[in-house]
PDB file of N, CA and C in Angstrom:
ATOM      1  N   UNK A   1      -3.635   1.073   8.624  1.00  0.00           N
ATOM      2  CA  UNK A   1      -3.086   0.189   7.617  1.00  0.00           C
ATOM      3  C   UNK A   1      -2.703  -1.185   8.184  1.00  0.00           C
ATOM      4  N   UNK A   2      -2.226  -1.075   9.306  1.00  0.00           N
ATOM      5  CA  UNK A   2      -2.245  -2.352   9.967  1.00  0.00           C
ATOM      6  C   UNK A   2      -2.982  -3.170   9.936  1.00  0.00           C
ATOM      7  N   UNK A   3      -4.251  -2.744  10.019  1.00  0.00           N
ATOM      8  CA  UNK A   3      -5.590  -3.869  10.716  1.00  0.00           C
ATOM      9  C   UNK A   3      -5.538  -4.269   9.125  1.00  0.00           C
ATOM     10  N   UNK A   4      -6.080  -3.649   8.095  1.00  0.00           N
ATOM     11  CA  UNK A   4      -6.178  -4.088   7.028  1.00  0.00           C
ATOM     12  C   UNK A   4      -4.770  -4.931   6.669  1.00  0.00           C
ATOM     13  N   UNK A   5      -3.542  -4.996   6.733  1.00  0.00           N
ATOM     14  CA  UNK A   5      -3.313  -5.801   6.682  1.00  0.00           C
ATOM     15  C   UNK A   5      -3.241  -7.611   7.229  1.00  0.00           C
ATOM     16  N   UNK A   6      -3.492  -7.262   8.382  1.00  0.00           N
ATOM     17  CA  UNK A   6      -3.822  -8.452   9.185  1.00  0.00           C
ATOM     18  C   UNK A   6      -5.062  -9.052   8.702  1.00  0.00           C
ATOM     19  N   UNK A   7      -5.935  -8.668   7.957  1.00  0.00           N
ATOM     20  CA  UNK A   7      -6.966  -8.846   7.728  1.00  0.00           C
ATOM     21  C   UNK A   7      -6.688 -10.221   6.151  1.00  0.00           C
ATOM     22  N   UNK A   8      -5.155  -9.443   5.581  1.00  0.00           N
ATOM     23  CA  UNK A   8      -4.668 -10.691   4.742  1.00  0.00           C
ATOM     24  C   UNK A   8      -4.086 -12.154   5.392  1.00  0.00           C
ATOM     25  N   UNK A   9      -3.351 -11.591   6.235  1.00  0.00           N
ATOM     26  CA  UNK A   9      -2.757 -12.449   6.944  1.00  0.00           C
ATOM     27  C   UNK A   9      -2.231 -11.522   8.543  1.00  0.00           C
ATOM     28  N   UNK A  10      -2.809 -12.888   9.880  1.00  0.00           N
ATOM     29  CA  UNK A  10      -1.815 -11.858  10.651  1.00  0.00           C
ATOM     30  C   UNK A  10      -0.736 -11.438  11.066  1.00  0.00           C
ATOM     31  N   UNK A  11       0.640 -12.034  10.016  1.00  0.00           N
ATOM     32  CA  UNK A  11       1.848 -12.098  10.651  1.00  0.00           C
ATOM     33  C   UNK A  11       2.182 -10.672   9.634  1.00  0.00           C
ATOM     34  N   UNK A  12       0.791 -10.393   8.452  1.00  0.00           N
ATOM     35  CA  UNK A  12       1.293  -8.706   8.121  1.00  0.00           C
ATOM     36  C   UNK A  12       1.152  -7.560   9.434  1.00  0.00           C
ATOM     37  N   UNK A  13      -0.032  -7.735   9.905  1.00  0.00           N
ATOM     38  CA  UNK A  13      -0.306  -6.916  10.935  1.00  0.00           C
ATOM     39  C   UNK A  13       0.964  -6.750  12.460  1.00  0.00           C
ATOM     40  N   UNK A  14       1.509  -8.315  12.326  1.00  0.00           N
ATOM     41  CA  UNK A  14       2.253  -7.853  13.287  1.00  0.00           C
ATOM     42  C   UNK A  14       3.528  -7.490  13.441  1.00  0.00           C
ATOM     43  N   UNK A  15       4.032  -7.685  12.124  1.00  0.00           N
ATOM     44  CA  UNK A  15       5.073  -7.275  11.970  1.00  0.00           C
ATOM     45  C   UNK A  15       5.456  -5.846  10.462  1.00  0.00           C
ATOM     46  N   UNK A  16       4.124  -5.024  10.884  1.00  0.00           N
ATOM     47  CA  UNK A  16       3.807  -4.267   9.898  1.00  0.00           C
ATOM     48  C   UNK A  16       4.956  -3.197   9.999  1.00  0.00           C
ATOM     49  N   UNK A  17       5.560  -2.573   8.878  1.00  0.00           N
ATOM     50  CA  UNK A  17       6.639  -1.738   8.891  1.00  0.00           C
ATOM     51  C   UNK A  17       5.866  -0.509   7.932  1.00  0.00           C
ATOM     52  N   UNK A  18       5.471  -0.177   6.964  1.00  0.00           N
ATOM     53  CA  UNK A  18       4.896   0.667   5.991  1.00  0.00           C
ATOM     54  C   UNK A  18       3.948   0.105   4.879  1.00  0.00           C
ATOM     55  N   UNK A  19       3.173   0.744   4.179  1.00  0.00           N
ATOM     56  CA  UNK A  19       2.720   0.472   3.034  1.00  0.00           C
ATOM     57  C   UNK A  19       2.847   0.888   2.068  1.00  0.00           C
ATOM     58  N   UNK A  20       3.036   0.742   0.711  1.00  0.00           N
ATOM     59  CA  UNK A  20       3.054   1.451  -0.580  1.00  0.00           C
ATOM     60  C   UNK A  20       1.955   1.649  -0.965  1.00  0.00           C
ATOM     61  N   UNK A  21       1.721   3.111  -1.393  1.00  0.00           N
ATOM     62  CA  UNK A  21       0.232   2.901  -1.598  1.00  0.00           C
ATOM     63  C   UNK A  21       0.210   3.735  -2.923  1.00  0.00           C
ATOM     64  N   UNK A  22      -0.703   2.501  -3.930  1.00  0.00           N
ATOM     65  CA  UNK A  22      -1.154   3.027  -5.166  1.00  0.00           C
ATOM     66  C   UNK A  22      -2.232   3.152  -5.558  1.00  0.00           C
ATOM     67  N   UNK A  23      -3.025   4.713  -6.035  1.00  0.00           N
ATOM     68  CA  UNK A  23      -4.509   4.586  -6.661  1.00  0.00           C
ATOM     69  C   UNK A  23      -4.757   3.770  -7.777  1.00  0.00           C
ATOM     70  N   UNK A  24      -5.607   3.370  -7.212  1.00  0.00           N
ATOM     71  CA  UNK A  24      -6.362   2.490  -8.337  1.00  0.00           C
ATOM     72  C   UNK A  24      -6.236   3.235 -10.056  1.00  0.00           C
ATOM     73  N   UNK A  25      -6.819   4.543  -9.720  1.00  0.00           N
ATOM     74  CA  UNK A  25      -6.948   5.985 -11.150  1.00  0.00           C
ATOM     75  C   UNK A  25      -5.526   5.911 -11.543  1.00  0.00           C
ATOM     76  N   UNK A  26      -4.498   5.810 -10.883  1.00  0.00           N
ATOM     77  CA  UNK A  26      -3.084   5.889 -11.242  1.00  0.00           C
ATOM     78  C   UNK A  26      -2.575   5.107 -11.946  1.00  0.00           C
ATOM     79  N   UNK A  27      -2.688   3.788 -11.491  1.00  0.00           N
ATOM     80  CA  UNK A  27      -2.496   2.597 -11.625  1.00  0.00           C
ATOM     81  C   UNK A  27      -3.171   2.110 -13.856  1.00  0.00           C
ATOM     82  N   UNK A  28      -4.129   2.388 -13.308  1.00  0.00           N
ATOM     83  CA  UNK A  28      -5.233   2.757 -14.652  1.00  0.00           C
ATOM     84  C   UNK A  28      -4.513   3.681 -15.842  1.00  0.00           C
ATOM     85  N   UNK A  29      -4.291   5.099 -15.290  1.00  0.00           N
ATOM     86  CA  UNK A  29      -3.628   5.993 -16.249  1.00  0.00           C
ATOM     87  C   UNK A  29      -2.171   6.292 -16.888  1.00  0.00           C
ATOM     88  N   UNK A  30      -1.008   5.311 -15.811  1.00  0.00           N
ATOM     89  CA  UNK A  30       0.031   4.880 -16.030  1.00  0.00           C
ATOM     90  C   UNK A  30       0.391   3.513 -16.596  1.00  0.00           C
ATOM     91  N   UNK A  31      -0.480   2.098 -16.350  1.00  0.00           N
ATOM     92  CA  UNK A  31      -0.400   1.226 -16.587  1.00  0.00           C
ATOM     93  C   UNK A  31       0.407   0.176 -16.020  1.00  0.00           C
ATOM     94  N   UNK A  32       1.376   0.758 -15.447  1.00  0.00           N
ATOM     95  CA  UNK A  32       1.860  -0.567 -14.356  1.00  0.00           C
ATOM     96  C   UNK A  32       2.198   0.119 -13.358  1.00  0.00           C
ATOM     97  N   UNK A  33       3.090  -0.605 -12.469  1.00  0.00           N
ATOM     98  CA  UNK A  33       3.703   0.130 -11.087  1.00  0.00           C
ATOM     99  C   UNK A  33       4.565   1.104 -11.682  1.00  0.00           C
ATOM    100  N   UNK A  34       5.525   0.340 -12.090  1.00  0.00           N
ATOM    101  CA  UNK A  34       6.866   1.245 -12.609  1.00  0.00           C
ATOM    102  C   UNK A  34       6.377   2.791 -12.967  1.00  0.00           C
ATOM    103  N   UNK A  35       5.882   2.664 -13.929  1.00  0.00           N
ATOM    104  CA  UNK A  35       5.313   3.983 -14.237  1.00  0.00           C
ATOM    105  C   UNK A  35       4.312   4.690 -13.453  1.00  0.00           C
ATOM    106  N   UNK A  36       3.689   4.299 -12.953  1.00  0.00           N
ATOM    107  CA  UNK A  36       3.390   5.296 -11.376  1.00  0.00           C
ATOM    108  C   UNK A  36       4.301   5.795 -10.153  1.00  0.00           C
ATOM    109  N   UNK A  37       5.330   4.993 -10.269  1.00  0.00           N
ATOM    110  CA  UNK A  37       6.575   5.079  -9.364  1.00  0.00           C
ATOM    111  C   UNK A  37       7.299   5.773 -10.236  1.00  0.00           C
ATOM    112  N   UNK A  38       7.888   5.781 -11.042  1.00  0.00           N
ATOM    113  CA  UNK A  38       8.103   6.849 -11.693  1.00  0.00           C
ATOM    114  C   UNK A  38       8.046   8.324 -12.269  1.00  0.00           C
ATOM    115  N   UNK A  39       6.362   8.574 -11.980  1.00  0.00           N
ATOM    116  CA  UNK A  39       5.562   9.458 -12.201  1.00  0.00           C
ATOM    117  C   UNK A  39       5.109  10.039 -10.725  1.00  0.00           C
ATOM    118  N   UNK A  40       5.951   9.822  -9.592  1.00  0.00           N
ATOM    119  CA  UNK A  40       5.711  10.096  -8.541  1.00  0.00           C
ATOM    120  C   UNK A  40       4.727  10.113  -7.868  1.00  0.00           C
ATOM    121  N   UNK A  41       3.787   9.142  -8.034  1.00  0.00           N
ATOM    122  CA  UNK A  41       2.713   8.772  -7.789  1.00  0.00           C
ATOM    123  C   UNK A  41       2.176   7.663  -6.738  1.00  0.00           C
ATOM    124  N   UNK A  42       3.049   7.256  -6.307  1.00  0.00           N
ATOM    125  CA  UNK A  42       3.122   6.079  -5.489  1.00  0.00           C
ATOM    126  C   UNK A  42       3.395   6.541  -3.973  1.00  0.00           C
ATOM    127  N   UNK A  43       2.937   6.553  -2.851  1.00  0.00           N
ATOM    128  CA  UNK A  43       3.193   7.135  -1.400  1.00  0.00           C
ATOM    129  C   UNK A  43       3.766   5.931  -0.245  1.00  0.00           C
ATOM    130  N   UNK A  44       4.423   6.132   0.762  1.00  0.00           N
ATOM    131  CA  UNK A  44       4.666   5.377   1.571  1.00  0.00           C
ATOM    132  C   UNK A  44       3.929   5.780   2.886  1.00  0.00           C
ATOM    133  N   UNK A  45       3.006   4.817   3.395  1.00  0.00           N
ATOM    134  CA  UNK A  45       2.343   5.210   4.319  1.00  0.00           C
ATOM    135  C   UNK A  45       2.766   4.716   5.744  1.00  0.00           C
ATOM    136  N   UNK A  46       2.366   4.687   6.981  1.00  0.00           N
ATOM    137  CA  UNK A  46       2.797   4.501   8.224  1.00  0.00           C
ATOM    138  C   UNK A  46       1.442   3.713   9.120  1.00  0.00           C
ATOM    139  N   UNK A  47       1.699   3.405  10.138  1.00  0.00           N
ATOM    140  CA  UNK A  47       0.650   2.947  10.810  1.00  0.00           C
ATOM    141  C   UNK A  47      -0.536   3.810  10.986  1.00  0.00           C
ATOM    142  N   UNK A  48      -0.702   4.950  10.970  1.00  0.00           N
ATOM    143  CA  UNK A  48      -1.678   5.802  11.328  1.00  0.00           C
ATOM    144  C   UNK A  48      -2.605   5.751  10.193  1.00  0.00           C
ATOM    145  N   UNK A  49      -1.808   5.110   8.661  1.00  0.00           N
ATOM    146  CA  UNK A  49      -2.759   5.443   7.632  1.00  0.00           C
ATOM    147  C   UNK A  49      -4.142   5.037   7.407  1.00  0.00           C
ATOM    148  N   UNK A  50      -5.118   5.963   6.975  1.00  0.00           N
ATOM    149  CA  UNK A  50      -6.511   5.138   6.723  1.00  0.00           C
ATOM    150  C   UNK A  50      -6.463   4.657   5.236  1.00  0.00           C
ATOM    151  N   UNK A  51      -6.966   3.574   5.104  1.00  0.00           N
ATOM    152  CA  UNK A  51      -7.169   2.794   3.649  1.00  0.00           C
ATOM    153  C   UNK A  51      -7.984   3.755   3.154  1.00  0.00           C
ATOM    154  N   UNK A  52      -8.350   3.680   1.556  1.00  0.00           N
ATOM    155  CA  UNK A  52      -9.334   4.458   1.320  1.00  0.00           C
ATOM    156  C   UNK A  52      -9.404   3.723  -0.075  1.00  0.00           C
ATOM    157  N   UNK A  53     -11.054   3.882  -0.222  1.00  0.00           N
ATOM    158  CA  UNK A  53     -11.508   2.840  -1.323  1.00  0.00           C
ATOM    159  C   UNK A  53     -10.546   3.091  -2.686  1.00  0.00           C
ATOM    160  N   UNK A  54      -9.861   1.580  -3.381  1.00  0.00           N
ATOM    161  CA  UNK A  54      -9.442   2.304  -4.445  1.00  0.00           C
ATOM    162  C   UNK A  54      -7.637   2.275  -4.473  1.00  0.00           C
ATOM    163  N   UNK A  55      -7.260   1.962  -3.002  1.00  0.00           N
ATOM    164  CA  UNK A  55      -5.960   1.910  -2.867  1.00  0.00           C
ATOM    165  C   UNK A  55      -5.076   0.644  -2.943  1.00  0.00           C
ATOM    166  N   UNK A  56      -4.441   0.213  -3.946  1.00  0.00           N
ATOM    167  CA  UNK A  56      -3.346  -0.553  -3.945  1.00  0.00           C
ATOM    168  C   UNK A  56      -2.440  -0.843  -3.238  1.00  0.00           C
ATOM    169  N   UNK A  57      -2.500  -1.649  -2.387  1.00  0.00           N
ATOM    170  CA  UNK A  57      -1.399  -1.887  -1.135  1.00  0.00           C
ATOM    171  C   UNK A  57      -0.113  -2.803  -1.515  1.00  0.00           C
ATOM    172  N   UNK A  58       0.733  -2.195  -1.310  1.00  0.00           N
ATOM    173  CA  UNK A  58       1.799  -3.532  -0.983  1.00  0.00           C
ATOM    174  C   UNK A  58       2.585  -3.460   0.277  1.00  0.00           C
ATOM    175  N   UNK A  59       2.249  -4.133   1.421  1.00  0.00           N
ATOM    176  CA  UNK A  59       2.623  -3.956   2.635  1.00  0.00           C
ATOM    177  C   UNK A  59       4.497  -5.112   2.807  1.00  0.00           C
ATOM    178  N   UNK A  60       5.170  -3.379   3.414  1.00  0.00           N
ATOM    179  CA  UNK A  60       6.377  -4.121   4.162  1.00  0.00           C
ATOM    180  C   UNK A  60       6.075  -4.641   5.312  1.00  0.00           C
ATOM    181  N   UNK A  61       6.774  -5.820   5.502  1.00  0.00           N
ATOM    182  CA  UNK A  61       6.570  -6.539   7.195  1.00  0.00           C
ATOM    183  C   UNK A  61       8.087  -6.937   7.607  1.00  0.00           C
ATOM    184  N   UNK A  62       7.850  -7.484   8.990  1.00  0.00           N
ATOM    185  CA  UNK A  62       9.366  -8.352   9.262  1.00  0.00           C
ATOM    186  C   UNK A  62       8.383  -8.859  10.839  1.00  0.00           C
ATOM    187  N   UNK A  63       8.711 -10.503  10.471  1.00  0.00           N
ATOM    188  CA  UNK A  63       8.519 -11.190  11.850  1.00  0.00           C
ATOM    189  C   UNK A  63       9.730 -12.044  12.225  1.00  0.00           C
TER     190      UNK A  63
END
């Protein structure tokens, strides 16, 4: 999850803390965040995570 973020910018990559990660299908069948976050649908991922086609990122950082 890192690299892909750096890939937005690199001060995500280097000061990468977690990602929120939302399916695209989720996103679609709930209609906004809230209600996927709500619907327990929303995951917090770690550096190890692999992207996977389809996933909604919103990356925490701190530089």
């Amino acid at each position: 999850a890192p690299q892909c973020a750096g890939v937005i910018h690199t001060d995500f990559e280097k000061g990468f803390i977690r990602a929120e990660v939302i399916k695209y299908d989720d996103y679609i069948h709930y209609g906004s965040e809230t209600a996927v976050k709500e619907a327990g649908k929303m995951s917090v991922e770690g550096k190890e995570y692999v992207v996977q086609d389809g996933d909604i990122m919103h990356f925490r950082f701190n530089v």
